[in-house]
C-alpha atoms as a PDB file:
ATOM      1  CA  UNK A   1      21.737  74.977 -61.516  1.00  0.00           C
ATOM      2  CA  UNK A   2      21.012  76.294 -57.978  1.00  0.00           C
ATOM      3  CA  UNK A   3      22.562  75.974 -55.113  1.00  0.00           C
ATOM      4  CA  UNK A   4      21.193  75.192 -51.779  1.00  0.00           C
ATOM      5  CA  UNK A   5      22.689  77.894 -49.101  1.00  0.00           C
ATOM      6  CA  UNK A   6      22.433  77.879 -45.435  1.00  0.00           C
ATOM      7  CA  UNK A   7      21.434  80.615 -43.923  1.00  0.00           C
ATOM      8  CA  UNK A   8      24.222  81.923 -40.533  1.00  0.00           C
ATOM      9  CA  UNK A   9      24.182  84.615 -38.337  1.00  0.00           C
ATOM     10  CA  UNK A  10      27.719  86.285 -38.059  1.00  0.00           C
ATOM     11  CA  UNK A  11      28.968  89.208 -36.042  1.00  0.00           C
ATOM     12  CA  UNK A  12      32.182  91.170 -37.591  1.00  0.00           C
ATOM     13  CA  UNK A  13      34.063  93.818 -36.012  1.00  0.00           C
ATOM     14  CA  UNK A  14      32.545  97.148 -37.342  1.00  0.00           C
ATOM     15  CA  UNK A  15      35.943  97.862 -38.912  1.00  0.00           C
ATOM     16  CA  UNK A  16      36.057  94.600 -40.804  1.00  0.00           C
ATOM     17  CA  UNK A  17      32.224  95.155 -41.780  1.00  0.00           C
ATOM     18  CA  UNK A  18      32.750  98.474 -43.515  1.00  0.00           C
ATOM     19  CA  UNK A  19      35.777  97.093 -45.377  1.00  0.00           C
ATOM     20  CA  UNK A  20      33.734  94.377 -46.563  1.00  0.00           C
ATOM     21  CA  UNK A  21      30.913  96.138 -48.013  1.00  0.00           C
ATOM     22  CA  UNK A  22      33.299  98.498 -49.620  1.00  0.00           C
ATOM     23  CA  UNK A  23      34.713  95.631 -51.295  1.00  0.00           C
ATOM     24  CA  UNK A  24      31.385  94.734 -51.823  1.00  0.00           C
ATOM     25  CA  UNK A  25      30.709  97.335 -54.054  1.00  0.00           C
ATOM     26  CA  UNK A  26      33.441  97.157 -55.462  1.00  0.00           C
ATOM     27  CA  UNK A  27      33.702  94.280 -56.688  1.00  0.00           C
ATOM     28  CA  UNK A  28      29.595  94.306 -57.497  1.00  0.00           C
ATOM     29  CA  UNK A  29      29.566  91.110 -55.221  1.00  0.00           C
ATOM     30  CA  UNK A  30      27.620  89.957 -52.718  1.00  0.00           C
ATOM     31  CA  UNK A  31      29.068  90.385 -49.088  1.00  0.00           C
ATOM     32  CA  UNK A  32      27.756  86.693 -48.610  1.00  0.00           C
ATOM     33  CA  UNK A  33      29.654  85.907 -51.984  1.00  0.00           C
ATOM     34  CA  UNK A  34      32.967  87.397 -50.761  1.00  0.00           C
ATOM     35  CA  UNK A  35      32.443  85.713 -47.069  1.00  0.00           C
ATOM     36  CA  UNK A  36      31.759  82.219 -48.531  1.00  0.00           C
ATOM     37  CA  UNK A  37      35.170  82.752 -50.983  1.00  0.00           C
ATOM     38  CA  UNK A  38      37.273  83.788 -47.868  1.00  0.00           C
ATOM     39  CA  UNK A  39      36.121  80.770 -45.604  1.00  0.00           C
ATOM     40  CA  UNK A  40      36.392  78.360 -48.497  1.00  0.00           C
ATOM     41  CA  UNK A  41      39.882  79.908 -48.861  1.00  0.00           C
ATOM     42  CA  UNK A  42      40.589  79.485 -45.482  1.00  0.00           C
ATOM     43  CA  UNK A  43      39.526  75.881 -44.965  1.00  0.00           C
ATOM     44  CA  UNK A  44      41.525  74.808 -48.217  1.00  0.00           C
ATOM     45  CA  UNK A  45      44.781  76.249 -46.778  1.00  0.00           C
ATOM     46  CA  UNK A  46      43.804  74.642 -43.417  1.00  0.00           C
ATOM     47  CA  UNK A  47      43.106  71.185 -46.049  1.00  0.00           C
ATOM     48  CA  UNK A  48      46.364  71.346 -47.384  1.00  0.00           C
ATOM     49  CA  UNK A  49      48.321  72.134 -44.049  1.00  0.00           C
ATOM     50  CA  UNK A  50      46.301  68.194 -42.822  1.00  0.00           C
ATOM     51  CA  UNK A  51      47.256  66.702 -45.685  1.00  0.00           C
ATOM     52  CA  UNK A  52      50.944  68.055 -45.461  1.00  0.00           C
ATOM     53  CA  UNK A  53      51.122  66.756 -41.970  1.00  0.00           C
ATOM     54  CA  UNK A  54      49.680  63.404 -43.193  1.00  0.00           C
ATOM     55  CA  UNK A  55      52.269  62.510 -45.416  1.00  0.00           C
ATOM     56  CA  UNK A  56      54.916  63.545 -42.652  1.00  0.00           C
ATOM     57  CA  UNK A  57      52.913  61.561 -39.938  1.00  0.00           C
ATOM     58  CA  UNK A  58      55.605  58.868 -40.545  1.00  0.00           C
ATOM     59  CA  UNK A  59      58.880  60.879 -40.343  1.00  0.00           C
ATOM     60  CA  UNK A  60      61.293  60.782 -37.507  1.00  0.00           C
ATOM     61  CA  UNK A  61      60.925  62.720 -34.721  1.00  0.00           C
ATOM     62  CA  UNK A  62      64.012  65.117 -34.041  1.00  0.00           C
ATOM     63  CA  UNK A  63      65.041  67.234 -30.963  1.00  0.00           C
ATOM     64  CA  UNK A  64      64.378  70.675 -31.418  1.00  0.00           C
ATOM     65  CA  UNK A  65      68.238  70.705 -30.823  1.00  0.00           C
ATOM     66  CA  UNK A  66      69.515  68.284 -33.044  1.00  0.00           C
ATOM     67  CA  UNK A  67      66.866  70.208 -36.414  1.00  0.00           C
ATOM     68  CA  UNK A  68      68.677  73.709 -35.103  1.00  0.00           C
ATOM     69  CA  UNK A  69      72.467  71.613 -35.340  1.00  0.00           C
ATOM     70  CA  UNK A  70      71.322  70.848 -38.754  1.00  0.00           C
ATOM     71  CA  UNK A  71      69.948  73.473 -39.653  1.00  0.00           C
ATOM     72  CA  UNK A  72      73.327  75.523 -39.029  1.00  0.00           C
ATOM     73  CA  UNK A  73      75.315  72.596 -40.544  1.00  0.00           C
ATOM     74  CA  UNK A  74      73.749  73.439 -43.702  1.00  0.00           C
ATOM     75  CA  UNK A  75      74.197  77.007 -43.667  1.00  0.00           C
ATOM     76  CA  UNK A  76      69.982  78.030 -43.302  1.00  0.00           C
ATOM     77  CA  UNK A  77      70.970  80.206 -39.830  1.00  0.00           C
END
């Protein structure tokens, strides 16, 4: 099966693009390969960080104050 890719135009520090194609060959990967894994790794952290605030959406609010009181109260600083 093939997949359809989109073609982008990106612009990395020179630093970052030597690293890359290092770990390019490496790795025998593609530097598009290893891009598209790092922003799909990205974007699933960011995924589970929404959904994580989603299921606290509900919660009730505290002062900043009143989490640091508790947060001493049970020993954590």
């Amino acid at each position: 099966m093939s997949v359809i890719t989109k073609r982008a135009t990106v612009y990395l520090d020179p630093r970052l693009h030597k690293a890359l194609r290092i770990k390019s060959i490496e790795t025998a990967h593609s530097m598009s390969k290893l891009v598209n894994e790092a922003v799909a790794l990205v974007l699933a952290e960011d995924a589970a960080d929404l959904a994580a605030f989603e299921e606290r959406a509900h919660e009730p609010l505290i002062t900043f104050a009143d989490a640091l009181k508790d947060l001493k109260r049970h020993g954590r600083i």
